[in-house]
N, C-alpha and C. Protein backbone atom coordinates (compact mmCIF):
# COMPACT_ATOMS: atom_id res chain seq x y z
N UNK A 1 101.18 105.73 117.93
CA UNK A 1 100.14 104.90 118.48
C UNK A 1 100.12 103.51 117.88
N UNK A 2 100.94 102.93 117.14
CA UNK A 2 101.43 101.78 116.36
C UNK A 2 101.61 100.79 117.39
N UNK A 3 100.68 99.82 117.57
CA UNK A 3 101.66 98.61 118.84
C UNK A 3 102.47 97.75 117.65
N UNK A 4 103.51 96.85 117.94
CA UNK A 4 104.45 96.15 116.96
C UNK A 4 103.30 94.96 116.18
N UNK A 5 104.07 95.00 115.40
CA UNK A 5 103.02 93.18 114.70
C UNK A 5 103.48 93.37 113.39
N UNK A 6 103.64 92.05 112.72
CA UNK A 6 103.82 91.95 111.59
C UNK A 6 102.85 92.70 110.53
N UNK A 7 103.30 92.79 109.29
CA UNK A 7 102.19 93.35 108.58
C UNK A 7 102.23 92.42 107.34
N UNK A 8 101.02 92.47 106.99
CA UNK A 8 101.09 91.67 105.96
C UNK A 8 99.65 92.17 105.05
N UNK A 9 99.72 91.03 103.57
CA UNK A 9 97.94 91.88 102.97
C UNK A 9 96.70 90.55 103.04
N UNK A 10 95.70 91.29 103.45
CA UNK A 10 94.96 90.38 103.86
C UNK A 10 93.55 90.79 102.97
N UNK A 11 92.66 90.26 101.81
CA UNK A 11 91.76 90.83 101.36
C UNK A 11 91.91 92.02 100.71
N UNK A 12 93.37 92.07 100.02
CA UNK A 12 93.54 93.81 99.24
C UNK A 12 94.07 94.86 100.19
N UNK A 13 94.23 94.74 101.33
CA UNK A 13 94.70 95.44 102.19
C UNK A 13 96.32 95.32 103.23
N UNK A 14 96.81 95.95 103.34
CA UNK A 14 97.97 95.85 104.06
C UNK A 14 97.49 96.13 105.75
N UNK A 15 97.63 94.96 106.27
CA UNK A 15 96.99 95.05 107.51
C UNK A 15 98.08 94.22 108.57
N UNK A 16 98.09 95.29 109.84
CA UNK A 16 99.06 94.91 111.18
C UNK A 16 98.45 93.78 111.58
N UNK A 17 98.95 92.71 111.81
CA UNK A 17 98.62 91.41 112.48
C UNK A 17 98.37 91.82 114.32
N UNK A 18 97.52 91.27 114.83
CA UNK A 18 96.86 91.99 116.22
C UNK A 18 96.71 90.40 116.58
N UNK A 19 97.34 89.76 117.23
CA UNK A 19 97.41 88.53 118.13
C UNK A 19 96.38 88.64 119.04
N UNK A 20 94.98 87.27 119.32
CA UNK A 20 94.29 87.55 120.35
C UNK A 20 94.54 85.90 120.64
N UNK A 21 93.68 85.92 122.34
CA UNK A 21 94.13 84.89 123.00
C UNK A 21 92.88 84.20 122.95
N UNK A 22 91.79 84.35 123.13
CA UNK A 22 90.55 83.70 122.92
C UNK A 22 90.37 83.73 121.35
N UNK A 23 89.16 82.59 121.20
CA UNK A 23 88.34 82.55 119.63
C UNK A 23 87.50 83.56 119.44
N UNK A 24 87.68 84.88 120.08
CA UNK A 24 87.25 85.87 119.77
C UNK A 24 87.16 86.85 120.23
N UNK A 25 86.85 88.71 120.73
CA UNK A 25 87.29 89.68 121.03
C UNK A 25 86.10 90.92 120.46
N UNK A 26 85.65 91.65 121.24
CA UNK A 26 85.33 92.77 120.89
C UNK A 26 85.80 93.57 120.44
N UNK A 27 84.65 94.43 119.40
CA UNK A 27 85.68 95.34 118.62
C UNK A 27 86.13 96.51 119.68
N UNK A 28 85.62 97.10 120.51
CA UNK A 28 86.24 98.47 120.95
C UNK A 28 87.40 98.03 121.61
N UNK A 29 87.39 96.36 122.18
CA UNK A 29 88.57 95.82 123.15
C UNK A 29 89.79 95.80 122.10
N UNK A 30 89.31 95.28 120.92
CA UNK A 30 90.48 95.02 119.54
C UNK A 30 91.12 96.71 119.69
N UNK A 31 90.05 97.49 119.57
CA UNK A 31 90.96 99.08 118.52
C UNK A 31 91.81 99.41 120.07
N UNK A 32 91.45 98.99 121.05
CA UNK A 32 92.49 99.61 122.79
C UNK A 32 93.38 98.58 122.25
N UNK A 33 93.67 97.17 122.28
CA UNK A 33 94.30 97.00 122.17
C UNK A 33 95.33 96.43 120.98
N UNK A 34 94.97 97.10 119.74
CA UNK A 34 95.89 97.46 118.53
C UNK A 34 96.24 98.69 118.66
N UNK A 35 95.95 99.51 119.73
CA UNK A 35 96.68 100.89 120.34
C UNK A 35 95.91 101.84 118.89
N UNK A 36 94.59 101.74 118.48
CA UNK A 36 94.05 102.83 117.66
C UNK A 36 93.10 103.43 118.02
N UNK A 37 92.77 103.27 119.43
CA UNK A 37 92.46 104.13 120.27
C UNK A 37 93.20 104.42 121.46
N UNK A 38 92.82 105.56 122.41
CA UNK A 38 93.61 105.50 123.72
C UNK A 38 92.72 104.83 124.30
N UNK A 39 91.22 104.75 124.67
CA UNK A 39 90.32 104.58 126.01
C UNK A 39 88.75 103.96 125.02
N UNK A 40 88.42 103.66 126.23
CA UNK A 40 87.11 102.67 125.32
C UNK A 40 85.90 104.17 124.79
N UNK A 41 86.22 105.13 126.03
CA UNK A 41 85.42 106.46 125.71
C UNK A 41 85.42 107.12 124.07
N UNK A 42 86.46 106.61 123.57
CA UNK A 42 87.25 107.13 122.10
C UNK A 42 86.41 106.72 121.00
N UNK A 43 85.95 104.96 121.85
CA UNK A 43 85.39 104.87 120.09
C UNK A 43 84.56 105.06 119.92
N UNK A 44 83.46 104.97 120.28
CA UNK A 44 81.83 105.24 119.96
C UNK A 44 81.50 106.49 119.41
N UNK A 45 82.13 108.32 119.50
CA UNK A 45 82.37 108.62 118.52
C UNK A 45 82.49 108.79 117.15
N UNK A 46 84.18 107.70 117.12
CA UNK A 46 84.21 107.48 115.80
C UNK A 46 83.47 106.88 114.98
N UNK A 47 82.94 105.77 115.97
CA UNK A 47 82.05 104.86 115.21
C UNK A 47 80.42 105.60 114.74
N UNK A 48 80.02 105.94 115.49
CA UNK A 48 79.04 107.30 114.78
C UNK A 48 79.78 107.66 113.50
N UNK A 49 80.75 108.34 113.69
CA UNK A 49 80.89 108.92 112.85
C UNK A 49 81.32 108.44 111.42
N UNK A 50 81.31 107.03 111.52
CA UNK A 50 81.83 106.17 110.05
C UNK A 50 82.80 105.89 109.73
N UNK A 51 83.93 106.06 110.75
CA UNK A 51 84.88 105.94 110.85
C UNK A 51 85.86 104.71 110.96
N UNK A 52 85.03 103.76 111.42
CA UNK A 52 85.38 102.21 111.66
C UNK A 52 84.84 100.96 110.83
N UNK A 53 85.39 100.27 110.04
CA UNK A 53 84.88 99.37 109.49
C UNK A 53 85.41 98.02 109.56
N UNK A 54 84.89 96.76 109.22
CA UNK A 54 84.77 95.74 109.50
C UNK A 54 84.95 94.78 108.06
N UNK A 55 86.06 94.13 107.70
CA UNK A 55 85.77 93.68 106.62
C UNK A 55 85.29 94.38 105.40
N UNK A 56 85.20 95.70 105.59
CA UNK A 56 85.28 96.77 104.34
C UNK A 56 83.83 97.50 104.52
N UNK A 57 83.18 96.88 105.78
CA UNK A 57 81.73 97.34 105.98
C UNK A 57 82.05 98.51 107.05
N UNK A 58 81.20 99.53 107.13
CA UNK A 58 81.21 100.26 107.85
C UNK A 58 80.39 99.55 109.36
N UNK A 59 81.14 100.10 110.52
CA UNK A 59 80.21 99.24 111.57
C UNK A 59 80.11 100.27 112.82
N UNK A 60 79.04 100.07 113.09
CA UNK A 60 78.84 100.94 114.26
C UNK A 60 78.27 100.19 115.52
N UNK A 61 78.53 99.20 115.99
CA UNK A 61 78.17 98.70 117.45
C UNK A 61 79.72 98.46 117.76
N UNK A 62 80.32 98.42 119.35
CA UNK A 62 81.36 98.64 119.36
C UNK A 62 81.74 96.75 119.92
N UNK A 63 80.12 96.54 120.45
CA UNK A 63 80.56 95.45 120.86
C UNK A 63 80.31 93.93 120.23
N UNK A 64 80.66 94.40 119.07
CA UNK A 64 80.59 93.79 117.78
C UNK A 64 82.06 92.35 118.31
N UNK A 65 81.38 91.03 118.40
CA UNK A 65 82.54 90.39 118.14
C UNK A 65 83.22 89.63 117.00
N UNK A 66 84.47 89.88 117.25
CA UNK A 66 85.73 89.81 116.15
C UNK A 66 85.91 88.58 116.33
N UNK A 67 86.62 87.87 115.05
CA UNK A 67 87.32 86.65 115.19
C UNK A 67 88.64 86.35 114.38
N UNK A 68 89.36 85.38 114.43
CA UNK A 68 90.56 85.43 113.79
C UNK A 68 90.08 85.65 111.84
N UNK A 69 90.94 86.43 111.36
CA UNK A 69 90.95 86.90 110.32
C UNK A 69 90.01 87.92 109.94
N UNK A 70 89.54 88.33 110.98
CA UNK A 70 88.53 89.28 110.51
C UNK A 70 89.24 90.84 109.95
N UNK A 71 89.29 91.92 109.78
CA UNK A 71 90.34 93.19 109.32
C UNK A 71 89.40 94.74 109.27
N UNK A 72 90.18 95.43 110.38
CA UNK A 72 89.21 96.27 110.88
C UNK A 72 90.03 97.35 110.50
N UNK A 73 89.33 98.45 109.96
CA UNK A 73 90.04 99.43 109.48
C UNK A 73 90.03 101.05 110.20
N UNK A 74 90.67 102.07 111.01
CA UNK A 74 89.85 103.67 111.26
C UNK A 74 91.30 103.87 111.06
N UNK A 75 90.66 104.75 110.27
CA UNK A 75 91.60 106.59 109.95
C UNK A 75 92.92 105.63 108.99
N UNK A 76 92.40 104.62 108.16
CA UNK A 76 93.40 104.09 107.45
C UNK A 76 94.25 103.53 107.96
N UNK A 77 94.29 102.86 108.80
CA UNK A 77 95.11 102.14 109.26
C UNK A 77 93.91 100.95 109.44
N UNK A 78 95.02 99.60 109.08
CA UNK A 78 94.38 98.14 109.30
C UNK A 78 94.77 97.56 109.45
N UNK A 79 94.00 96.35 110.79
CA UNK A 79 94.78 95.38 111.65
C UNK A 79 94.08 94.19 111.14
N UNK A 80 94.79 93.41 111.12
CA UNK A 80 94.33 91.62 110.86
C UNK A 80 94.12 91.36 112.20
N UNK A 81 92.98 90.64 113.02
CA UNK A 81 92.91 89.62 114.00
C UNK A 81 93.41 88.56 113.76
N UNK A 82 94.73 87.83 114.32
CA UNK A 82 95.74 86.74 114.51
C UNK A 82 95.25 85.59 115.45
């Protein structure tokens, strides 16, 4: 479930670089498309469940917007917004 992107460390973390085209992006739109979810149905779930965090914060609204450099973390895996 890996889409390609550089990786690099961003804030202590080793995080996949996730290219967006606007100055900014929702989070459930970010985790579909850093491929760490399959479907938008997926995250809200996790996000209950504490599973998703934001800059090292735990976050639970999905339509939380992202911006470049922000670093979102579920199930250990973490993407940099590019």
């Amino acid at each position: 479930m890996n889409a390609p992107g550089r990786v690099r460390e961003d804030r202590g973390v080793n995080a996949r670089e996730v290219p967006i085209r606007e100055d900014s992006i929702r989070l459930g739109q970010l985790l579909k498309l850093a491929d760490l979810v399959e479907a938008g149905a997926d995250v809200k779930p996790l996000m209950v469940q504490g599973q998703v965090s934001v800059n090292g914060e735990v976050e639970t609204r999905r339509g939380r917007q992202l911006v470049k450099g922000d670093v979102v973390t579920l199930g250990g895996e973490s993407v940099l917004v590019t």
